[in-house]
Protein backbone atom coordinates (compact mmCIF):
# COMPACT_ATOMS: atom_id res chain seq x y z
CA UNK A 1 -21.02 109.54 12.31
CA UNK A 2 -22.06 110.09 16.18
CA UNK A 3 -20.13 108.42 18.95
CA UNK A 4 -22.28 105.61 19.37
CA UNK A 5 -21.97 104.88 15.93
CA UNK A 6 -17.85 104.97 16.24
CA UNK A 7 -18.06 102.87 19.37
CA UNK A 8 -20.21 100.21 17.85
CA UNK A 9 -18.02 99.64 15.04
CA UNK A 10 -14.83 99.90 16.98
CA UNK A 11 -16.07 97.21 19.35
CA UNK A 12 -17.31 95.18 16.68
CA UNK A 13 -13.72 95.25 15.50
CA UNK A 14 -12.72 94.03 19.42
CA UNK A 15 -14.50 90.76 18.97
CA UNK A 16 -12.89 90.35 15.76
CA UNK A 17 -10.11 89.87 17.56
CA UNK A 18 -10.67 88.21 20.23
CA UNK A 19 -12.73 85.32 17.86
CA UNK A 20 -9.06 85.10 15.98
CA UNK A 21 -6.94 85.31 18.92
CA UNK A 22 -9.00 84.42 21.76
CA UNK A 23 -11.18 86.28 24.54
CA UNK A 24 -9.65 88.65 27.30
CA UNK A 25 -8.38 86.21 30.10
CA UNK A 26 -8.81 83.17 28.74
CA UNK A 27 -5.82 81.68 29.80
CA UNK A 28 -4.42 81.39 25.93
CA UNK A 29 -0.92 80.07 25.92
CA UNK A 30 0.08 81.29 22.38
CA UNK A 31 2.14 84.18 22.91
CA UNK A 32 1.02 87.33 21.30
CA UNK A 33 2.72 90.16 19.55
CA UNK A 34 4.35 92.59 21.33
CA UNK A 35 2.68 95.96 20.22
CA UNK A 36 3.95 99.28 19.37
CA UNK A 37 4.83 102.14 22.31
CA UNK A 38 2.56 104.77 21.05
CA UNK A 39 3.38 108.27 21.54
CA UNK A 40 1.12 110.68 20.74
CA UNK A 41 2.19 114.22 20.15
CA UNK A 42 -0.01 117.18 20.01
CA UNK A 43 -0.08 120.91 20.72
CA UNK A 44 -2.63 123.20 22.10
CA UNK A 45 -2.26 125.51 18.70
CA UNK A 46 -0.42 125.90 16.02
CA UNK A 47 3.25 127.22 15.36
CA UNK A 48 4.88 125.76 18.54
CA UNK A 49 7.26 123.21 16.57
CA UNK A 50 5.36 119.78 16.87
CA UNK A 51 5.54 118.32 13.45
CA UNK A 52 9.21 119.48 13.16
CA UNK A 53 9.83 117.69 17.00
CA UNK A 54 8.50 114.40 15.70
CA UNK A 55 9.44 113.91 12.67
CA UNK A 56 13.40 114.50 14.14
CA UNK A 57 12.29 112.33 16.92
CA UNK A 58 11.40 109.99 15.03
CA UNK A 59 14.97 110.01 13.32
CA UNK A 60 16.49 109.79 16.72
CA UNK A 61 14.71 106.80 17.70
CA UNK A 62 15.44 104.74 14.11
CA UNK A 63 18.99 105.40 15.26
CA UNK A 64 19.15 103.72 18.57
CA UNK A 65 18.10 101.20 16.34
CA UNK A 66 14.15 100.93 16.84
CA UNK A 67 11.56 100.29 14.32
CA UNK A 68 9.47 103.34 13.94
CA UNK A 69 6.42 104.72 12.34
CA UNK A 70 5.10 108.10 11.82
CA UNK A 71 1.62 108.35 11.96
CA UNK A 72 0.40 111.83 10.39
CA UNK A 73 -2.75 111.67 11.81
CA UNK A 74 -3.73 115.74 11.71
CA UNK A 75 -6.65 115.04 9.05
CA UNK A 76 -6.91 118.62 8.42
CA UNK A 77 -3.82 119.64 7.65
CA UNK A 78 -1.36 117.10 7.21
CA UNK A 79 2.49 117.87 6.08
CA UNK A 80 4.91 115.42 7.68
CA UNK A 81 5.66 114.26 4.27
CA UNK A 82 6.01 117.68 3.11
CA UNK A 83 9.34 117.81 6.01
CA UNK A 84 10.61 115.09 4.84
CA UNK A 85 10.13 115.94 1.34
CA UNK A 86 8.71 112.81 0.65
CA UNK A 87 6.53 112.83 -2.51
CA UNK A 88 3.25 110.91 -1.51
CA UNK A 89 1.03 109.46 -4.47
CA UNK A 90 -1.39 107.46 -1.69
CA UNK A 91 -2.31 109.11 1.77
CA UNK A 92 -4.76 107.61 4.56
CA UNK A 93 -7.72 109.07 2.45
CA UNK A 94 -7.22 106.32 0.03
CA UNK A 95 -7.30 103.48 2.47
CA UNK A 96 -10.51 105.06 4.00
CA UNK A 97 -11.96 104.69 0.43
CA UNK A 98 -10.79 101.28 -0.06
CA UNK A 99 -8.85 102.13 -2.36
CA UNK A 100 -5.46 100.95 -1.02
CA UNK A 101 -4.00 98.72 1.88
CA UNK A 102 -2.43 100.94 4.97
CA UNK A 103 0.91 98.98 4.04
CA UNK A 104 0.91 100.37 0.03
CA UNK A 105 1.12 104.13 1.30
CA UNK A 106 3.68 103.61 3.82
CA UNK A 107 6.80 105.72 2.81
CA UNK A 108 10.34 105.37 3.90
CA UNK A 109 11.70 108.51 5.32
CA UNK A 110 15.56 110.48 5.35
CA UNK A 111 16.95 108.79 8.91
CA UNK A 112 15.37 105.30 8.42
CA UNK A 113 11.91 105.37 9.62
CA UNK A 114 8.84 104.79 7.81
CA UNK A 115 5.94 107.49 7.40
CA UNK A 116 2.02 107.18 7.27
CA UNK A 117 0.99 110.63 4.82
CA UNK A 118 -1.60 111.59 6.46
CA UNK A 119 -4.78 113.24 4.19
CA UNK A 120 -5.33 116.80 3.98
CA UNK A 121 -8.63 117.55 4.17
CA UNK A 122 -10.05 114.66 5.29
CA UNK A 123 -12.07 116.76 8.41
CA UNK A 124 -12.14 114.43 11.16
CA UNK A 125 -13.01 110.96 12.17
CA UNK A 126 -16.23 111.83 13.66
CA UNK A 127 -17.46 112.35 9.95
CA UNK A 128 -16.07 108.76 8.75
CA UNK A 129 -19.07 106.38 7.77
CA UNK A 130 -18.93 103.35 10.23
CA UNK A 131 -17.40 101.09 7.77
CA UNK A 132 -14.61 104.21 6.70
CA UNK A 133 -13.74 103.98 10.41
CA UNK A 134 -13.64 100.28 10.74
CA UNK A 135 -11.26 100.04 7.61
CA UNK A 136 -8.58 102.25 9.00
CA UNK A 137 -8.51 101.47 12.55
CA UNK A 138 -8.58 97.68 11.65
CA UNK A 139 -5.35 98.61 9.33
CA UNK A 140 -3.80 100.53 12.38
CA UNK A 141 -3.97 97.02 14.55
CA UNK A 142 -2.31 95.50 12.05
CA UNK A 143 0.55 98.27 12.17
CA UNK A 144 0.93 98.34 16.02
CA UNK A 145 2.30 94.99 15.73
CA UNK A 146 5.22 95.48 12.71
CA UNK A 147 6.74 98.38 14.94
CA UNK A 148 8.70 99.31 18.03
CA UNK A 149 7.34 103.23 18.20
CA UNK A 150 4.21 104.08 17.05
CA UNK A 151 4.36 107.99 16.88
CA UNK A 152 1.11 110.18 16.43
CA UNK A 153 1.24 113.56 15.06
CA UNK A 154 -2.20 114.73 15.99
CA UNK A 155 -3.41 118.15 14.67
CA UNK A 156 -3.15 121.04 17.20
CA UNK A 157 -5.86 121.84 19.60
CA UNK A 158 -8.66 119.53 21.47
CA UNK A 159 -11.26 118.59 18.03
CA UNK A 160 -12.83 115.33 18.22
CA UNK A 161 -9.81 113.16 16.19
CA UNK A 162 -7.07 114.56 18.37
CA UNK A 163 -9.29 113.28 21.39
CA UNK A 164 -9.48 110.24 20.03
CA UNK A 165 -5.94 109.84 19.34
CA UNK A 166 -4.48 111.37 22.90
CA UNK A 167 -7.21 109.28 25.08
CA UNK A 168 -6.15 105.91 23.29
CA UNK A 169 -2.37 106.61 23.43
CA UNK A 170 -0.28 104.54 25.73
CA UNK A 171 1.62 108.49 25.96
CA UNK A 172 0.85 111.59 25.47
CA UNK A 173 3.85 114.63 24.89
CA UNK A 174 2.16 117.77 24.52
CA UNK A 175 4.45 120.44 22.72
CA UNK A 176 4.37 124.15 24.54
CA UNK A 177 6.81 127.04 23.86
CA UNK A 178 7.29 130.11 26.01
CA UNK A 179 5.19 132.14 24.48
CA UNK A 180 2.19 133.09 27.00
CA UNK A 181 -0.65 131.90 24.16
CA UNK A 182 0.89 128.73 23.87
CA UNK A 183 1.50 128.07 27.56
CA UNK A 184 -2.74 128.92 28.12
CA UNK A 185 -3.25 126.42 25.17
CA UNK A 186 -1.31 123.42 26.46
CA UNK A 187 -3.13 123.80 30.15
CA UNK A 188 -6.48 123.35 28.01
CA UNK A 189 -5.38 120.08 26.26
CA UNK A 190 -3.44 118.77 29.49
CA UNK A 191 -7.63 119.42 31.07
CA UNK A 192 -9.42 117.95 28.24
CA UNK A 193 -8.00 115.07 28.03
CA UNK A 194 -7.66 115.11 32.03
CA UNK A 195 -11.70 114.86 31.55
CA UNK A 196 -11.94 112.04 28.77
CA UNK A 197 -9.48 109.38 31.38
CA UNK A 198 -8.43 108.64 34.44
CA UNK A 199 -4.37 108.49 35.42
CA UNK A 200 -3.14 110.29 31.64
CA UNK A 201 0.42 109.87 31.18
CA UNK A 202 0.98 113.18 30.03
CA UNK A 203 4.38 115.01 29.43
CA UNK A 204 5.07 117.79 28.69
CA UNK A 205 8.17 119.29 25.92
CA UNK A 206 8.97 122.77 26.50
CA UNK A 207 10.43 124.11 22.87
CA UNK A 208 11.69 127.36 21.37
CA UNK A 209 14.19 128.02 24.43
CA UNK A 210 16.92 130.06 25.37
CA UNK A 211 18.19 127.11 27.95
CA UNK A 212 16.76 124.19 30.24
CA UNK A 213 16.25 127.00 33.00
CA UNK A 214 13.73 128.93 31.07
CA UNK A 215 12.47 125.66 29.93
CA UNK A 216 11.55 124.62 33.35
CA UNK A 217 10.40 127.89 34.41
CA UNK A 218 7.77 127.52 31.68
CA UNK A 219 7.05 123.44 33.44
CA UNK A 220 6.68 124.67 36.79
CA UNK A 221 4.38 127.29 35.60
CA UNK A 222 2.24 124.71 33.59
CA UNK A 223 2.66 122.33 36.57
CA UNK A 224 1.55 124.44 39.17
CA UNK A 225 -1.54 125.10 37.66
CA UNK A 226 -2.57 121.40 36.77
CA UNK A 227 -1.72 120.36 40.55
CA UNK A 228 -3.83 123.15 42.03
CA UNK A 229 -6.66 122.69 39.46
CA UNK A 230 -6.86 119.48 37.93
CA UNK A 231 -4.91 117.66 40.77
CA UNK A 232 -2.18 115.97 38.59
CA UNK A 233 1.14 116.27 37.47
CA UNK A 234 2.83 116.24 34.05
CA UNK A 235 6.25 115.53 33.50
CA UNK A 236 8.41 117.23 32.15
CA UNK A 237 10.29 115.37 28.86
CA UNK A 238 12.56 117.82 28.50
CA UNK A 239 13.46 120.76 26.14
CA UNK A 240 14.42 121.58 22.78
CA UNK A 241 16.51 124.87 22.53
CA UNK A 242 16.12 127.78 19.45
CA UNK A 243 18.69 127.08 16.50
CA UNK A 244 18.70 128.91 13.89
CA UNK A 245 19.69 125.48 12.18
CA UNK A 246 16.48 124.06 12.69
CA UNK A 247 14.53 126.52 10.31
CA UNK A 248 16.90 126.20 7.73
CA UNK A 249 16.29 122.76 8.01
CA UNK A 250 12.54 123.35 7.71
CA UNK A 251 12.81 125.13 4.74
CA UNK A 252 14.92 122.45 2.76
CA UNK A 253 12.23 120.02 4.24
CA UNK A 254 14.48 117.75 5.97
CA UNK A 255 15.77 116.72 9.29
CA UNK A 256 17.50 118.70 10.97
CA UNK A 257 19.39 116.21 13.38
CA UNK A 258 20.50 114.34 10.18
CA UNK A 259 22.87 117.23 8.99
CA UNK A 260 23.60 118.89 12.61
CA UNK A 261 23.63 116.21 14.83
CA UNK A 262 25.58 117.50 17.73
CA UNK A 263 23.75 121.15 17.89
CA UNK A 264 22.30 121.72 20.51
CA UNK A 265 18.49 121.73 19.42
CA UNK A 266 20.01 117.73 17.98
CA UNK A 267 21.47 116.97 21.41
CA UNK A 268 18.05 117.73 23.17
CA UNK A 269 15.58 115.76 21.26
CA UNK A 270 18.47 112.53 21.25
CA UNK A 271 17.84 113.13 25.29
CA UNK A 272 14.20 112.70 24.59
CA UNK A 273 14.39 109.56 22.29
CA UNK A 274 16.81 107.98 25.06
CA UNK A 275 14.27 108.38 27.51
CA UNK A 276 11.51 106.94 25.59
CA UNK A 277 13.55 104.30 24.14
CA UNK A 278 14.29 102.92 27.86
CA UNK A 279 10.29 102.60 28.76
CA UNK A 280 9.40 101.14 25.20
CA UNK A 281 11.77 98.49 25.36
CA UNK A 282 11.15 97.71 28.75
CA UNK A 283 10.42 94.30 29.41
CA UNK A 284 7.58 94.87 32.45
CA UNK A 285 5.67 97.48 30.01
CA UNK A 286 2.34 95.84 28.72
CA UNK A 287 0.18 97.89 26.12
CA UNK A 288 -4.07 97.68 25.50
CA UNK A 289 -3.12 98.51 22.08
CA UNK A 290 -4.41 102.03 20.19
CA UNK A 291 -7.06 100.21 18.97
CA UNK A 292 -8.58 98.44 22.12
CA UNK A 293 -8.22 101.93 24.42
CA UNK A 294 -9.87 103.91 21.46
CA UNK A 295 -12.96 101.27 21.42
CA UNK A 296 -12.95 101.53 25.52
CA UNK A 297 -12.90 105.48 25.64
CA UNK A 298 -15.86 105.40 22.64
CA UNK A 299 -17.67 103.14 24.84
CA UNK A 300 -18.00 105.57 27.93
């Protein structure tokens, strides 16, 4: 399906809503629901950690007492369910089909959030049919509103679905390590989507280190080359240090703040949920909604 195509069914899924809950600016008085942060993480390749960051973020989060969803929205390659070793019979390929509701594959998760199995295989959303892609993101409006945190796991690298999902975000945390590869990889997300919209929220998680300095070494090296060439500045989010717990937590596919909360690696991603925590529940935030900012940046 070409762009156009996407854009024309994502804005006939606008007016939808606006016939059932009134036009932009009209002065309604009926108070509407308060929708979802959304955080979408992604990665400039592979390897770096970003499933295993979100999923225990995600745990974090359900334990300062927010209502969260995991998205697993890497159509290629999906295995957030496989981490939490959650058995899913329905993924988002069968509500692309039709043949189930987005709220009959939802999963409860190990820490108290709920989980979206994303669908292996399922290429990207470019390919949907116009009515495939009007099905799920109509589905996805619906679950921006039945959730405090609306986290993203997008696939790794800058293919047309994780565009779609980092543009429309309300956040974006892009996972890096210290590795040289990955540090050339998350400058060339950070630019793409730089290029798709204007002001990008972008931070930026530094993981796989020895300590915070070496973390923000890696930041200020990132940094300085988005100010002098792009003329912005991520933020940095924070850090998330090597444990040796973590990948034995990885290969018993479950969380590894759950059973080690007070490690260090633990300690670092709580630091992350508090900060997010503070600007989702902040009273002055206001959100387009995914699905609104997805229909605007497929209009352009």
């Amino acid at each position: 399906m070409s762009v156009a195509d996407q854009a024309a069914a994502l804005r006939g899924l606008v007016e939808q809503y606006e016939q059932s809950n009134g036009p932009r600016g009209a002065g309604m008085t009926r108070a509407q629901p308060r929708l979802a942060q959304t955080l979408a993480i992604t990665s400039g390749k592979g390897g770096v950690g970003k499933t295993t960051v979100t999923v225990n973020l995600a745990v974090q989060l359900a334990r300062l007492g927010r209502r969260v969803v995991l998205l697993d929205a890497d159509l290629g390659t999906a295995n957030a369910d496989v981490m939490c070793n959650v058995n899913a019979r329905s993924t988002l390929a069968h509500v692309v089909a039709g043949q189930r509701e987005l709220e009959d594959i939802i999963v409860d998760a190990p820490g108290g959030f709920r989980l979206v199995p994303g669908a292996s295989g399922l290429a990207n959303m470019a390919n949907l049919s116009a009515h495939e892609h009007d099905r799920l993101n109509a589905q996805m409006r619906r679950l921006e509103s039945s959730c405090d945190v609306l986290l993203i796991d997008t696939g790794a690298g800058v293919g047309p679905n994780v565009l779609s999902f980092c543009v429309a975000a309300e956040r974006l945390l892009v996972v890096t390590t210290p590795e040289p590869t990955s540090i050339t990889d998350a400058y060339a997300v950070i630019k793409t989507i730089n290029a798709q919209t204007s002001h990008p929220d972008i931070r930026l998680l530094v993981n796989m280190v020895e300590n915070e300095a070496e973390a923000r070494a890696v930041f200020a090296r990132i940094n300085g080359v988005c100010q002098r060439f792009l003329g912005l500045s991520p933020n940095y989010a924070g850090h998330v240090v090597t444990d040796a717990k973590v990948s034995r937590a990885v290969r018993q596919r479950r969380p590894f703040v759950l059973d080690t909360p007070n490690t260090k690696a633990s300690v670092c991603v709580l630091s992350l949920a508090h900060r997010l925590d503070r600007h989702a529940m902040d009273p002055r935030r206001q959100s387009a909604g995914l699905i609104k900012k997805m229909a605007s940046w497929l209009r352009h």
